[in-house]
N, C-alpha and C. Protein backbone atom coordinates (compact mmCIF):
# COMPACT_ATOMS: atom_id res chain seq x y z
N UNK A 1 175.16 -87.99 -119.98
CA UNK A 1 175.72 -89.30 -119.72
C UNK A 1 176.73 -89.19 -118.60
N UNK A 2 176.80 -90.10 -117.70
CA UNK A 2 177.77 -90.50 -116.29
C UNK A 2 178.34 -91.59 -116.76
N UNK A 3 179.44 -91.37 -117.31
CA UNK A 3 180.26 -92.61 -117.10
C UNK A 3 180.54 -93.22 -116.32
N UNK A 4 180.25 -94.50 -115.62
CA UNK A 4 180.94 -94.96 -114.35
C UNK A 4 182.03 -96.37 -114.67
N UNK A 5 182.41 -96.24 -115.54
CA UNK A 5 183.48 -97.02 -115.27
C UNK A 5 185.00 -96.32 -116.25
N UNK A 6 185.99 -96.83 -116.44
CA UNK A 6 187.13 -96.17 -116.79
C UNK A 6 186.76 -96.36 -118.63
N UNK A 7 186.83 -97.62 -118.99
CA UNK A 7 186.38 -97.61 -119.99
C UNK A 7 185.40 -96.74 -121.01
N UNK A 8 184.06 -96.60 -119.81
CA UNK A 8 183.34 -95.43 -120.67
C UNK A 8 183.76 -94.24 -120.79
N UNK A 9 184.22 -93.55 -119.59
CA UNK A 9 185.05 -92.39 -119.67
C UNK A 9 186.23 -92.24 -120.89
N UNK A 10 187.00 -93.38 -121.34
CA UNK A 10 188.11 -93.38 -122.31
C UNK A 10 187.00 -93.16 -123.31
N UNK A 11 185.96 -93.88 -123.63
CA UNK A 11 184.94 -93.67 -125.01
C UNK A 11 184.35 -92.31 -125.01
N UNK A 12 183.75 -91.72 -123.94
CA UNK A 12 183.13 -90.26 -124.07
C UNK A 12 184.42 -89.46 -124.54
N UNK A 13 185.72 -89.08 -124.33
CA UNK A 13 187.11 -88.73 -124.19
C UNK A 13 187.37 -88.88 -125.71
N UNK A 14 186.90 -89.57 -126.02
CA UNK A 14 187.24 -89.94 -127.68
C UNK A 14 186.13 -89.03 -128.28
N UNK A 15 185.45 -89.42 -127.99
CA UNK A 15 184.22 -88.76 -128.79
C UNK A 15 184.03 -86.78 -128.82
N UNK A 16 184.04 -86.89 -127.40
CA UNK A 16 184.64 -85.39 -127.48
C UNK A 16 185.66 -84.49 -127.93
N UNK A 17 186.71 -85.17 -128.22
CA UNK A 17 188.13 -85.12 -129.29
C UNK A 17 187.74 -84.97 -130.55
N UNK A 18 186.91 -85.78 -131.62
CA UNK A 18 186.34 -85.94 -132.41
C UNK A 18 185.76 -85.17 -132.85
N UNK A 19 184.19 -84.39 -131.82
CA UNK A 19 183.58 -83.51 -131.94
C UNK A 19 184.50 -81.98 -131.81
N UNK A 20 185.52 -81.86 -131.29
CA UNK A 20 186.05 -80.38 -130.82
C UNK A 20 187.47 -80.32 -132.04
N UNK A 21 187.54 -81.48 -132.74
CA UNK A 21 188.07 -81.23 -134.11
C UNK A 21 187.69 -80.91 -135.47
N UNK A 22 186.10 -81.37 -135.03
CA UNK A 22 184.91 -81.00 -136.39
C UNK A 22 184.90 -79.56 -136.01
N UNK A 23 184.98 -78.83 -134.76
CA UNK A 23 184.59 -77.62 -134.37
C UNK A 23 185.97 -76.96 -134.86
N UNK A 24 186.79 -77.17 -134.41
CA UNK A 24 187.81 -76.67 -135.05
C UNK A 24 188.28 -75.98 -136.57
N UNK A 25 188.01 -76.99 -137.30
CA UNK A 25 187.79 -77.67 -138.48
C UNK A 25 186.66 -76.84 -139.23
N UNK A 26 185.57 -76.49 -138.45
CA UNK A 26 184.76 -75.59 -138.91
C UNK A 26 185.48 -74.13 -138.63
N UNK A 27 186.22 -73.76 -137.36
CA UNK A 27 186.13 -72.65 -137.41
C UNK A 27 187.33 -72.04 -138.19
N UNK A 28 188.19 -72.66 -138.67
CA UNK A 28 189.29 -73.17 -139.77
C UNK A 28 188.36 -72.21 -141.26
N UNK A 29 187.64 -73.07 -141.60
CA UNK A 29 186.46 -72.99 -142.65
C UNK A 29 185.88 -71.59 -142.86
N UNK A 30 185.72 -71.33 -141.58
CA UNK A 30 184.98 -70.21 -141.51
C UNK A 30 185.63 -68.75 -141.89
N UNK A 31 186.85 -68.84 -141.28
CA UNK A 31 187.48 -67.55 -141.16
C UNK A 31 188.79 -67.87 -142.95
N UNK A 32 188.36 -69.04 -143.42
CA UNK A 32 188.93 -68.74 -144.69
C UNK A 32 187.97 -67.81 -145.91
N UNK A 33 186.65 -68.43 -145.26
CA UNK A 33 186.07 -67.50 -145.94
C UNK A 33 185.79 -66.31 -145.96
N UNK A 34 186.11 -66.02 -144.63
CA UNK A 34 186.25 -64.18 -144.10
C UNK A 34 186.82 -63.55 -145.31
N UNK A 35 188.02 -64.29 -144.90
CA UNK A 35 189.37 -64.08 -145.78
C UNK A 35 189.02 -63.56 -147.54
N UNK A 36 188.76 -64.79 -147.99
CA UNK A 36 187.77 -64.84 -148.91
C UNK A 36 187.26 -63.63 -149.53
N UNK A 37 185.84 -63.43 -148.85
CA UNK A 37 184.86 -62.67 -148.92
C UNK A 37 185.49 -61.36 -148.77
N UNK A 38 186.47 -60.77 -148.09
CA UNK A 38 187.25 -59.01 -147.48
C UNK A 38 188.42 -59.52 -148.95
N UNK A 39 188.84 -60.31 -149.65
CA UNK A 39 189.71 -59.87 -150.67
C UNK A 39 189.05 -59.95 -152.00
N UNK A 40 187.22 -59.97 -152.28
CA UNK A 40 186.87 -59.90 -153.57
C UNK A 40 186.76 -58.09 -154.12
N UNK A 41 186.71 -58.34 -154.85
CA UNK A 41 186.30 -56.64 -155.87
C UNK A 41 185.26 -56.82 -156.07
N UNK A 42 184.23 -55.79 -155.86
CA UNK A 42 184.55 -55.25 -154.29
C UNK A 42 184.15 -55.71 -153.29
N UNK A 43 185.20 -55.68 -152.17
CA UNK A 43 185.13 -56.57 -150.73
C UNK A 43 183.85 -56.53 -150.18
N UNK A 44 183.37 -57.45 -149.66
CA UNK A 44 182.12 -58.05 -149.09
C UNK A 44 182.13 -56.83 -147.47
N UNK A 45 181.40 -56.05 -146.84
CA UNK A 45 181.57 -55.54 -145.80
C UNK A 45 181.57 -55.94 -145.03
N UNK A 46 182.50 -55.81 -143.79
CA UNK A 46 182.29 -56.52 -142.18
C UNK A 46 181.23 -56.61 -141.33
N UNK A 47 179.98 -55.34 -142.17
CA UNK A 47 179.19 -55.84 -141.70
C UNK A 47 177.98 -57.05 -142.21
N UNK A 48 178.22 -57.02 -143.33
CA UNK A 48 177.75 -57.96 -144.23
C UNK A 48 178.04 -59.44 -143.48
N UNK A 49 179.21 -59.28 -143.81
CA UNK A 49 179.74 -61.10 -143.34
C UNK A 49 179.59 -61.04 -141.66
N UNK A 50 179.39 -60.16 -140.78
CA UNK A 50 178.70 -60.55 -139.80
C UNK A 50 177.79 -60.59 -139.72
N UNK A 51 176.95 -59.94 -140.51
CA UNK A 51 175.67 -60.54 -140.25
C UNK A 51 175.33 -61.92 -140.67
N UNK A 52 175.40 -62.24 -141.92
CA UNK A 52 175.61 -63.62 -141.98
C UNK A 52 176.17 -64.76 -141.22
N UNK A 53 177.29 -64.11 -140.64
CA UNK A 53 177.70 -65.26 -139.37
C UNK A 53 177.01 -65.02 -138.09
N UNK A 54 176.05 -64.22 -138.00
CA UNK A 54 175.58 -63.68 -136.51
C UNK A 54 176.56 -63.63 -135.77
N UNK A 55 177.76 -62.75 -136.01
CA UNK A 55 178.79 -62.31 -135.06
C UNK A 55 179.20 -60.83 -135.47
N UNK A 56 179.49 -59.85 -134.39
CA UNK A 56 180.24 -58.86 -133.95
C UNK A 56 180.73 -58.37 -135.31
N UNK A 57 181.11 -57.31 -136.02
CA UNK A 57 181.78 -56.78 -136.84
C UNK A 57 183.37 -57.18 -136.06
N UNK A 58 183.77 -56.32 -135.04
CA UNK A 58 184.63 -56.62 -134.35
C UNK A 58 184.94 -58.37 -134.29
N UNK A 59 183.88 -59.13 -134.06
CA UNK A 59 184.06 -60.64 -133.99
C UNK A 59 184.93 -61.11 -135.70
N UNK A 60 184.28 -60.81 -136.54
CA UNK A 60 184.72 -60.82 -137.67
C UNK A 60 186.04 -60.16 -137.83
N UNK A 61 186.30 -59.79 -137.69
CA UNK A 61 188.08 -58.11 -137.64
C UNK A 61 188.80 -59.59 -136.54
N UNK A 62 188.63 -60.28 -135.75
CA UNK A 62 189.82 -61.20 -134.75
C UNK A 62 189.76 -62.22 -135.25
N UNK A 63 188.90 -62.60 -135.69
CA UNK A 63 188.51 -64.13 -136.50
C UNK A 63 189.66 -64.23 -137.62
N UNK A 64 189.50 -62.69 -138.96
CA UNK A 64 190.47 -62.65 -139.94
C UNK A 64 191.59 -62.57 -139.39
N UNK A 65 191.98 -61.63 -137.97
CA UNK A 65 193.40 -61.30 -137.83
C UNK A 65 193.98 -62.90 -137.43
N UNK A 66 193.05 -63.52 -136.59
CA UNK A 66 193.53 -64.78 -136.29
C UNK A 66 194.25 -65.67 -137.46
N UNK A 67 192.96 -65.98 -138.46
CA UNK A 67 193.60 -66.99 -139.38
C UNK A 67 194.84 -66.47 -140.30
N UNK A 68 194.72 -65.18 -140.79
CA UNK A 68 196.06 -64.67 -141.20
C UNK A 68 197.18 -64.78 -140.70
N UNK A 69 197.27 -64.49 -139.35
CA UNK A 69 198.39 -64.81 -138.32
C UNK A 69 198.67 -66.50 -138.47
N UNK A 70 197.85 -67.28 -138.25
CA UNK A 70 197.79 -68.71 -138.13
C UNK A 70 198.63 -69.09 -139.56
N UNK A 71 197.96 -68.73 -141.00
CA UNK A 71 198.68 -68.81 -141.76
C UNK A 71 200.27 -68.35 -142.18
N UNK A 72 200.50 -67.61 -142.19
CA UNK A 72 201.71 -67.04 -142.09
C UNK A 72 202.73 -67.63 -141.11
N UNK A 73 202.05 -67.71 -140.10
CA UNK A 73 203.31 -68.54 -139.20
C UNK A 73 203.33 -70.03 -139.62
N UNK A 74 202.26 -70.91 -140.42
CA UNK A 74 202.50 -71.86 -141.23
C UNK A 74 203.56 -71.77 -142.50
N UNK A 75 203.45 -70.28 -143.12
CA UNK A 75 203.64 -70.66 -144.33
C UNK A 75 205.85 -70.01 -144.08
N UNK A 76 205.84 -70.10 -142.60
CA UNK A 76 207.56 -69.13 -142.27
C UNK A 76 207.71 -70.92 -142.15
């Protein structure tokens, strides 16, 4: 889509806001369950839960360090 006037541009602008908060929002989701899954008895393996997410072992290891970090500086 080409927006050509100001108006449509303000509506695509919205919509893309919308969509990159569902994304967000998912990736929120996602890495709680990392979380999740690495603190059951006994812990789910990194490579396990990457494979299931089709991501990196390593991808999985920044994802958790992320949301841990994210939390914690919520919960100071």
């Amino acid at each position: 889509m080409n927006p050509t006037s100001v108006n449509e541009i303000r509506q695509e602008l919205q919509a893309v806001a919308v969509e990159l908060a569902k994304k967000e929002e998912l990736i929120d989701r996602r890495d709680e369950l990392i979380d999740v899954a690495r603190s059951q008895t006994p812990p789910m393996t990194l490579r396990e839960v990457a494979q299931l997410l089709g991501m990196t072992e390593r991808g999985v290891t920044k994802a958790l360090t992320s949301y841990r970090e994210r939390h914690q500086s919520l919960a100071s």
